[in-house]
Protein backbone atom coordinates (compact mmCIF):
# COMPACT_ATOMS: atom_id res chain seq x y z
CA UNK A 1 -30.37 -16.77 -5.37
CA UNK A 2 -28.89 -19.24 -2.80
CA UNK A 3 -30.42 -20.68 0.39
CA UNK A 4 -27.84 -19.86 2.91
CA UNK A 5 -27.46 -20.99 6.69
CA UNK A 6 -24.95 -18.84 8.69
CA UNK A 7 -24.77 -19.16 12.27
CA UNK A 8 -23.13 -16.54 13.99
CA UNK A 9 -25.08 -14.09 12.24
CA UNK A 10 -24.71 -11.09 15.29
CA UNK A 11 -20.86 -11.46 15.45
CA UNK A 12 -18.75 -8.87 14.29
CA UNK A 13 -17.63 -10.63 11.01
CA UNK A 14 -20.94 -12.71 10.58
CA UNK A 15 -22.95 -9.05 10.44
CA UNK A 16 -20.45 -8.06 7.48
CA UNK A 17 -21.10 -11.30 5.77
CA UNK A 18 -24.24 -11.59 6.36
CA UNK A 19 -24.90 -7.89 5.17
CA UNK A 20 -23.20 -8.52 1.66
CA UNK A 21 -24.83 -11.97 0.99
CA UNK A 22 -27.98 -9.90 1.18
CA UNK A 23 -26.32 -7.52 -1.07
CA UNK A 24 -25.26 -10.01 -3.23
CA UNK A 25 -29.81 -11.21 -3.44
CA UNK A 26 -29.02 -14.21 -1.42
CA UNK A 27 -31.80 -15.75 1.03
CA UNK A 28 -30.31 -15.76 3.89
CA UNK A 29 -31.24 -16.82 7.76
CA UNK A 30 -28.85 -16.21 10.56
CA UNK A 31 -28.67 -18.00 13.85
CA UNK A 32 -28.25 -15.73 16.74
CA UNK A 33 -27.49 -15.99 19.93
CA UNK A 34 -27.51 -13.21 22.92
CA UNK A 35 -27.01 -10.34 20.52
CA UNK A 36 -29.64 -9.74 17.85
CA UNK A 37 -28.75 -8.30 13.81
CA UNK A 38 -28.79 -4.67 13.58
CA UNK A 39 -32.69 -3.72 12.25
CA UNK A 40 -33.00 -2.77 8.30
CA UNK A 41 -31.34 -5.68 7.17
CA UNK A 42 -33.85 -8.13 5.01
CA UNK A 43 -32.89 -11.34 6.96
CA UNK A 44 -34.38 -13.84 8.69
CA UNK A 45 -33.39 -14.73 12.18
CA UNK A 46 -33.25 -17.85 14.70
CA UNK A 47 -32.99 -17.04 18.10
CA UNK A 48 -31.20 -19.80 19.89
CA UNK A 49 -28.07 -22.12 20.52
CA UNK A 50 -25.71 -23.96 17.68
CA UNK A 51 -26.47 -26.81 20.68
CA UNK A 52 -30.47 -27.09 20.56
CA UNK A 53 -30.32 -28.29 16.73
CA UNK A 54 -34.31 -29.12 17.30
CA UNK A 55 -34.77 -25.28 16.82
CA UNK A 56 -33.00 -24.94 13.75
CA UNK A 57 -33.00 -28.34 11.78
CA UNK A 58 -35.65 -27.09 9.00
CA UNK A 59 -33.83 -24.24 8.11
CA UNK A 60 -30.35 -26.17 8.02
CA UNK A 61 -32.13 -28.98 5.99
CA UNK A 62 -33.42 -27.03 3.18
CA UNK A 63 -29.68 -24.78 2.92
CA UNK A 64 -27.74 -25.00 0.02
CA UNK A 65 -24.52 -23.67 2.06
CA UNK A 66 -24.10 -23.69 5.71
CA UNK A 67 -21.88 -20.86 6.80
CA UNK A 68 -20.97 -22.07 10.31
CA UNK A 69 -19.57 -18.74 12.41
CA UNK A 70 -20.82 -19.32 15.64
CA UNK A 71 -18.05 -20.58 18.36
CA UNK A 72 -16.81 -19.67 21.63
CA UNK A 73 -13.28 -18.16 21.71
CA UNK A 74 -12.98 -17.19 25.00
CA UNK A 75 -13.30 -19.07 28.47
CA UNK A 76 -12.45 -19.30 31.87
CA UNK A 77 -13.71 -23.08 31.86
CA UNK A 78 -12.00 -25.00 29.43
CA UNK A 79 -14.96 -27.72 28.60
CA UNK A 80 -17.32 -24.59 27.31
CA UNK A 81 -14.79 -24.84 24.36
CA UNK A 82 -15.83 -28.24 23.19
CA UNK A 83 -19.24 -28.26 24.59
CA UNK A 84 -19.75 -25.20 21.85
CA UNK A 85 -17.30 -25.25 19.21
CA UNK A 86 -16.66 -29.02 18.65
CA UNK A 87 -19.90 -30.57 19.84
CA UNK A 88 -22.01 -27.42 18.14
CA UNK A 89 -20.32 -28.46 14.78
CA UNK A 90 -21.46 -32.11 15.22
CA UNK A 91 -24.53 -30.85 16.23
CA UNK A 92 -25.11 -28.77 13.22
CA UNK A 93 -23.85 -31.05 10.86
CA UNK A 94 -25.94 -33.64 12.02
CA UNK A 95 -28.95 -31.73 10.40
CA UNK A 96 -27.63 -30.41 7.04
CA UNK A 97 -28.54 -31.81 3.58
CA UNK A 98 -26.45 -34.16 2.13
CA UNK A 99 -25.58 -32.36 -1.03
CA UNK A 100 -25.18 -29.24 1.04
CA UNK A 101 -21.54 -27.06 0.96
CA UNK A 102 -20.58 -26.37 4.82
CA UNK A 103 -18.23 -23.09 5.12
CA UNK A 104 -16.58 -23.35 8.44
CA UNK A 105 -14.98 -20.19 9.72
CA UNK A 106 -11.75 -21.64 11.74
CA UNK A 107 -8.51 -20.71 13.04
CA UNK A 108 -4.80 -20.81 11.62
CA UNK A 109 -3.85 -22.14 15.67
CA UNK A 110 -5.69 -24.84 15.15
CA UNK A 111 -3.71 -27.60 17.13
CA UNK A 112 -3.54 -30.28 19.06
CA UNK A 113 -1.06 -27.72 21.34
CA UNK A 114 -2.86 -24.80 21.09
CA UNK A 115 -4.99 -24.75 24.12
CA UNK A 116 -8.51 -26.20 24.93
CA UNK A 117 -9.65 -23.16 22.44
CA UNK A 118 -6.99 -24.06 19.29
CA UNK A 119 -7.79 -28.33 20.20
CA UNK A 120 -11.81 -27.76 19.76
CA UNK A 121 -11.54 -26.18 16.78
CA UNK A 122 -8.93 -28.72 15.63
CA UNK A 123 -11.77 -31.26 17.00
CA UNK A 124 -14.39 -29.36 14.67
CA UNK A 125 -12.56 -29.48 11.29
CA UNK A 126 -12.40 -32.97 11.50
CA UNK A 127 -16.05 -33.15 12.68
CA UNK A 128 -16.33 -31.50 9.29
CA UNK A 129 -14.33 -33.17 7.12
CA UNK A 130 -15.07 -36.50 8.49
CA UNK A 131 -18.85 -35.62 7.15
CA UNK A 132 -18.84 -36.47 3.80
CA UNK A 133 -20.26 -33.07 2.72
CA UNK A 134 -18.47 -30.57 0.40
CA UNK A 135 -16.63 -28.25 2.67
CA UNK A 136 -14.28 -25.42 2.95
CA UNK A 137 -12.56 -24.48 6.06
CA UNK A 138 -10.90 -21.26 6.54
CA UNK A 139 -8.14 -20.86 9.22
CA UNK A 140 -7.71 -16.68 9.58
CA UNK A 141 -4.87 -15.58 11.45
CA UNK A 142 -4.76 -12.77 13.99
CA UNK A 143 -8.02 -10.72 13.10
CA UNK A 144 -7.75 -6.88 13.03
CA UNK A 145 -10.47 -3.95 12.16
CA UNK A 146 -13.40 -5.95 14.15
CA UNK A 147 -14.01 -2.90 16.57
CA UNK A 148 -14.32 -5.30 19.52
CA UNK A 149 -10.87 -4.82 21.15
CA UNK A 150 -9.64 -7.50 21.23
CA UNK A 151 -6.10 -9.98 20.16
CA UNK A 152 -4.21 -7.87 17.59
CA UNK A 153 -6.00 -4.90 18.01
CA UNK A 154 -5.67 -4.85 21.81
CA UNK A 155 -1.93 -5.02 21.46
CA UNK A 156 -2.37 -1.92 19.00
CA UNK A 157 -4.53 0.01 20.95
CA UNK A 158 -2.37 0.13 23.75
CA UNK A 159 0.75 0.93 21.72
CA UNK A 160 -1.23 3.85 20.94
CA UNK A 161 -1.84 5.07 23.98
CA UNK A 162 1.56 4.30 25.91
CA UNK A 163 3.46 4.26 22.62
CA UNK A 164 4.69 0.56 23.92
CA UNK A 165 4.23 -2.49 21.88
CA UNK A 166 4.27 -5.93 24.31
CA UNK A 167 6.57 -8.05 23.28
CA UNK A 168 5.13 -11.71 24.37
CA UNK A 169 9.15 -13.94 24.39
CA UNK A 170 9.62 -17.69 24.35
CA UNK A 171 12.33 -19.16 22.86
CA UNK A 172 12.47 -15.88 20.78
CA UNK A 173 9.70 -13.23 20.21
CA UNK A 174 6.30 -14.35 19.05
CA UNK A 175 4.84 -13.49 15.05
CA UNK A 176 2.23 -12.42 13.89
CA UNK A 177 0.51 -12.38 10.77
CA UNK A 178 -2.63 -10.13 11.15
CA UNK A 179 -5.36 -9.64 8.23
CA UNK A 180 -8.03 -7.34 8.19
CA UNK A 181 -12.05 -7.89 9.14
CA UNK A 182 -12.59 -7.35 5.87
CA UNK A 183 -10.32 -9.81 4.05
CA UNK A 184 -12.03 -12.29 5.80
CA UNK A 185 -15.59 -11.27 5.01
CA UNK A 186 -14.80 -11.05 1.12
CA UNK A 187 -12.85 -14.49 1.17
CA UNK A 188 -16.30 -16.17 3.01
CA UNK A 189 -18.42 -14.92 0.71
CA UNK A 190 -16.09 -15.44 -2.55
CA UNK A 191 -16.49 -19.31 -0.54
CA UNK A 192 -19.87 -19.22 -0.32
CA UNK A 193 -20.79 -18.02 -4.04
CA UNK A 194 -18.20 -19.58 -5.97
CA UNK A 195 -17.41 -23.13 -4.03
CA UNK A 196 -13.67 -23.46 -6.37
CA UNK A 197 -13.05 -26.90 -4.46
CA UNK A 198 -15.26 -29.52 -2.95
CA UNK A 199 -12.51 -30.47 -0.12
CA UNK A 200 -10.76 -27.44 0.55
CA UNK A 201 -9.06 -26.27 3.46
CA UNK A 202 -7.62 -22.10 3.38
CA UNK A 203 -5.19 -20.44 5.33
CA UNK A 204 -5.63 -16.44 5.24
CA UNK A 205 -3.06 -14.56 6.78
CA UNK A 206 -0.62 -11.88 6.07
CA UNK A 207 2.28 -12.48 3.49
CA UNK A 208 5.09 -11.48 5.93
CA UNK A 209 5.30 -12.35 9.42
CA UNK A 210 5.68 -9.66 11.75
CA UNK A 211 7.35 -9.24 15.18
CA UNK A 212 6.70 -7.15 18.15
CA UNK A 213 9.97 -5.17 17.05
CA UNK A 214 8.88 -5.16 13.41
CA UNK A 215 5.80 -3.38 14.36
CA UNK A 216 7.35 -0.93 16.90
CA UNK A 217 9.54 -0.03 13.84
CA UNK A 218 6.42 0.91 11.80
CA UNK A 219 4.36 2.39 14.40
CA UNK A 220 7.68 4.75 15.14
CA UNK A 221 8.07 5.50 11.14
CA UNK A 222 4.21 6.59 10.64
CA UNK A 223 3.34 8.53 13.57
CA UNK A 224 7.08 9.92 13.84
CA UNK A 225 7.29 9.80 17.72
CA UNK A 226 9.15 7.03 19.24
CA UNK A 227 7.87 3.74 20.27
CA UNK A 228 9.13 0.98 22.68
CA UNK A 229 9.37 -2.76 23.02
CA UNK A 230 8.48 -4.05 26.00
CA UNK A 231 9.69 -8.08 26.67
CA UNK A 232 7.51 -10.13 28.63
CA UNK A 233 7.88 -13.57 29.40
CA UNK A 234 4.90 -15.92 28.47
CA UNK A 235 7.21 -18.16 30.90
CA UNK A 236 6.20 -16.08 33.88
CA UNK A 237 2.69 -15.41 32.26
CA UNK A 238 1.81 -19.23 33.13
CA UNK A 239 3.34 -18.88 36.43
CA UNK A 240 1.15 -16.06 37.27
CA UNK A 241 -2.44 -17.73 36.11
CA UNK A 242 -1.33 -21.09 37.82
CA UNK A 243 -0.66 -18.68 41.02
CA UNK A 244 -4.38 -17.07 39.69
CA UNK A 245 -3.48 -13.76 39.94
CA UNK A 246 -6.05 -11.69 37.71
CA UNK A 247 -4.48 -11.57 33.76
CA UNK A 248 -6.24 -9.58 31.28
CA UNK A 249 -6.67 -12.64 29.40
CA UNK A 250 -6.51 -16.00 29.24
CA UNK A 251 -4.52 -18.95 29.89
CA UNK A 252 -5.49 -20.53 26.20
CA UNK A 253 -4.70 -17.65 24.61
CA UNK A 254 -0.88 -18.26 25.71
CA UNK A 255 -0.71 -21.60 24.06
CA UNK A 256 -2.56 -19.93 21.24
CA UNK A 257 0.82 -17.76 20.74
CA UNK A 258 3.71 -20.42 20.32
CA UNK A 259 1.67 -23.25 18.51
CA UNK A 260 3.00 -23.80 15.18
CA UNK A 261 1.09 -22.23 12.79
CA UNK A 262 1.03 -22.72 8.72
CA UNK A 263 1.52 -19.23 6.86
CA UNK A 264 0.86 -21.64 3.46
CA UNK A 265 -1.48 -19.10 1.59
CA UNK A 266 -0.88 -21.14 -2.02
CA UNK A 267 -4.20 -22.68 -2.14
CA UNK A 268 -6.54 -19.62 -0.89
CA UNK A 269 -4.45 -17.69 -3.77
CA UNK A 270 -5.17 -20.71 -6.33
CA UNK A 271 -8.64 -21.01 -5.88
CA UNK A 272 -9.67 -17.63 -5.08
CA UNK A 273 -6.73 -15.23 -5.93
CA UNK A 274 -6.10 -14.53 -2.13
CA UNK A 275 -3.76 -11.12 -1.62
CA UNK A 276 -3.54 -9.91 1.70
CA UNK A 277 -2.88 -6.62 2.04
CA UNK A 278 0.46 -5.28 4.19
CA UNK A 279 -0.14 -4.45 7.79
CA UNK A 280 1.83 -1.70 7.69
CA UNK A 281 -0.38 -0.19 5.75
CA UNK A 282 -3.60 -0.28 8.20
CA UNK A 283 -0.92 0.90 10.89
CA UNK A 284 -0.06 4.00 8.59
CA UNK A 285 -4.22 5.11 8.78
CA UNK A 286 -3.95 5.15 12.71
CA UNK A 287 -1.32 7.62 12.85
């Protein structure tokens, strides 16, 4: 049994990982914050912020693995990004044993380009690997299967419904490489549990990389009824949110699309026999 910290507890992936380390006989205590764990599960819970360390520091101290979930992703003021996901980190580390591992759930945008979102979490992998603990951060790609509506799964939902996939253009169509909820919830605990490298950094996303017109293509072969690609400019996008007009998202979340990203998936496969599963075939079970 392992003495495990996770923040994020209440999000939609740290309530999947936080329900298999139980599984799994793990002691586990969650940090939450504004949502609370669903009831039944044999878990102790924080209440509080990643930025009030006071509240937490016991727990942290006496963890043999810090599973650090907890960030902000979304913003309309672009300090809130590293007031919670950079400055939380340093907060959090600043409490953890020395010989402790420290799992940090990241992002494959991750960039010094990618937005104030992509640059704090850039900020917070070094925080973490500047630590001297044992570490392993995971960059995930585009998310799907969460149930909150959101990024990838947005941009499917509304294909189903207007049988139109958005097709977001600069200098050529954006890519994606989407992995599933649970890919990512198996890989944090196979992390937590197993530890293969004392400095490691993993990339999880999908083998291929897939366009707008790539998944049009799919959507069209499954459900057998056409579908449509519809170009839009991320060009004009920034014109529009500079002019403020009212976006269903936001202006980070552009840069998030054109950073260069790393599809490298050689040492999540290495140390953990990483195999993401295609997207086309989640796409077939929603036809």
């Amino acid at each position: 049994m392992t003495r495990i910290f996770i923040t994020g507890g209440s999000s939609a992936i740290g309530q999947c990982v936080v329900s298999e380390l139980i599984g799994h006989n793990h002691n586990v205590t969650a940090l939450t914050h504004r949502k609370s764990l669903p009831g039944g599960l044999p878990v102790k819970t924080i209440g509080g912020s990643i930025l009030e360390p006071e509240s937490y520091k016991a727990v942290a101290l006496d963890a043999e693995v810090i599973l650090h979930l907890a960030g902000l992703s979304h913003s309309d003021i672009p300090k809130q990004y590293d007031d919670v996901n950079t400055e939380g980190t340093r907060c959090l580390l600043g409490v953890c044993a020395p010989n402790a591992f420290f799992v940090y759930l990241s992002t494959r945008c991750a960039h010094p380009d990618g937005g104030d979102y992509a640059l704090s979490k850039l900020r917070a992998e070094q925080a973490v690997m500047s630590s001297g603990l044992r570490y392993a951060v995971v960059r995930p790609a585009e998310v799907y299967g969460t149930k909150e509506g959101e990024g990838i799964d947005r941009l499917i939902q509304l294909a189903l419904r207007y049988r139109v996939v958005l097709d977001f253009r600069q200098h050529g169509a954006s890519a994606y490489a989407p992995i599933s909820v649970d890919e990512v919830v198996c890989f944090l605990v196979e992390a937590v549990e197993h530890q293969r490298r004392d400095k490691g950094v993993y990339t999880l996303c999908a083998e291929n990389l897939l366009t707008a017109n790539d998944i049009c293509r799919e959507l069209t072969r499954f459900r057998r009824c056409r579908h449509f690609v519809l170009p839009i400019s991320i060009r004009w996008l920034e014109v529009l949110l500079k002019l403020q007009i009212p976006m269903p998202f936001k202006r980070d979340q552009i840069a998030r699309l054109t950073v260069p990203k790393s599809n490298d998936l050689s040492v999540a496969r290495m140390d953990y026999g990483f195999n993401p599963r295609p997207f086309s075939e989640y796409l077939h079970t929603l036809s």
